[in-house]
Protein backbone atom coordinates (compact mmCIF):
# COMPACT_ATOMS: atom_id res chain seq x y z
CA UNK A 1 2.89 68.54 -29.32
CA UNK A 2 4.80 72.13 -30.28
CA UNK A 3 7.43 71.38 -32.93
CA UNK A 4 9.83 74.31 -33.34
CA UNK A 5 13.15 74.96 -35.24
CA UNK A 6 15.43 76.59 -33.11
CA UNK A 7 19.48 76.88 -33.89
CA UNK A 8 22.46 77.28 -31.82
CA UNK A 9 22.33 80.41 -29.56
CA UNK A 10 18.40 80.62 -30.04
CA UNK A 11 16.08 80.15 -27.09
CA UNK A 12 12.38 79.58 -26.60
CA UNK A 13 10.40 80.24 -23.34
CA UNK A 14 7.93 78.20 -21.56
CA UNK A 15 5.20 79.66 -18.96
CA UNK A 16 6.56 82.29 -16.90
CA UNK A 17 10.38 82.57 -16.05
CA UNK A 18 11.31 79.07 -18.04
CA UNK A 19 14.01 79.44 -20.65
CA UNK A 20 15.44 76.66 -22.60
CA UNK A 21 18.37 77.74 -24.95
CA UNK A 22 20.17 75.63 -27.42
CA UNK A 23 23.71 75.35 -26.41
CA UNK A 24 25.31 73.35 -28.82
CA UNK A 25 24.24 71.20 -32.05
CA UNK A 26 26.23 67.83 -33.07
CA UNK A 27 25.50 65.27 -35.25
CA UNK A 28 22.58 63.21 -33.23
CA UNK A 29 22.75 65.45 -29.82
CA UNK A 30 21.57 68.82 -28.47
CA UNK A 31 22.98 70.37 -25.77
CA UNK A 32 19.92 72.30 -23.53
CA UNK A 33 20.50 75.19 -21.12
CA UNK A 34 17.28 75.74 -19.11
CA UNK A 35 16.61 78.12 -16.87
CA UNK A 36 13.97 78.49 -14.43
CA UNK A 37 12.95 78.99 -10.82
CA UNK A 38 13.90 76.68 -8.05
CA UNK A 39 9.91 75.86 -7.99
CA UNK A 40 9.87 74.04 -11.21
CA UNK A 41 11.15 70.55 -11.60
CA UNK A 42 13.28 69.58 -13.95
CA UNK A 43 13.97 66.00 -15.03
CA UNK A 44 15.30 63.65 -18.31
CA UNK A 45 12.52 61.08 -19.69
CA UNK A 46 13.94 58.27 -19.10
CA UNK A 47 14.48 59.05 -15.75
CA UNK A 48 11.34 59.86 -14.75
CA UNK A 49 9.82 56.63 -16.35
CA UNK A 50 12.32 54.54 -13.88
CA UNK A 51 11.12 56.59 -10.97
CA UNK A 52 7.62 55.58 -11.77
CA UNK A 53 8.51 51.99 -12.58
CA UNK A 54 10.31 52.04 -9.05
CA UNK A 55 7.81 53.46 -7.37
CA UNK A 56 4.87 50.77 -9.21
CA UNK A 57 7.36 48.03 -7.95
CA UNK A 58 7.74 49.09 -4.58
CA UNK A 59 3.58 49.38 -3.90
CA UNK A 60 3.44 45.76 -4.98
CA UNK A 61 5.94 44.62 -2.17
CA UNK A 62 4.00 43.41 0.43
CA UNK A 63 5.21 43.57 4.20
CA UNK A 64 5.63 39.96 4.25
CA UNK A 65 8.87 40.38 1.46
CA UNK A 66 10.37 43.81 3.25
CA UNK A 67 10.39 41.20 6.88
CA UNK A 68 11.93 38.48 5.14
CA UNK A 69 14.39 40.63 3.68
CA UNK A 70 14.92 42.40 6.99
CA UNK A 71 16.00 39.04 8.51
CA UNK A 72 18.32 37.90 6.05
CA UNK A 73 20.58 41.19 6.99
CA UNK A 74 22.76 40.87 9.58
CA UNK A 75 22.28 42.58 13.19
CA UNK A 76 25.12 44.97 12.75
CA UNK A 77 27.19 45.59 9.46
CA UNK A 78 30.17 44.34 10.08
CA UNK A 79 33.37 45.75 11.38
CA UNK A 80 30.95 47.82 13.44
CA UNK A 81 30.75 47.30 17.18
């Protein structure tokens, strides 16, 4: 892991055409401007970690659950005709 020291207005760059500037500085928060092409993904920790704890939950659903779930809904939501 890179540790750097960067201060309000200061920027660092990552790979080609990724920018991450340092917006503002409080107490215990950072404000982050990044900038980079539409290509590149961008996404907080945490939720990335959910996605993947979704996505582990959702492979261990077997077909059996999803039916059984599928019959508890109704035929039509209501007020819909």
């Amino acid at each position: 892991m890179l540790i750097m020291w960067r201060r309000e207005g200061q920027s660092l760059f990552v790979g080609e055409g990724v920018e991450i500037e340092v917006l503002d500085v409080r107490s215990n928060r950072v404000k982050l401007g990044i900038a980079a092409p539409k290509t590149v993904s961008i996404v907080r920790g945490e939720a990335r970690i959910t996605r993947e704890e979704n996505f582990v939950a959702a492979l261990s659903t077997g077909p059996g659950v999803i039916e059984a779930l599928l019959k508890r809904l109704p035929a039509r939501p209501p007020g819909v005709k």
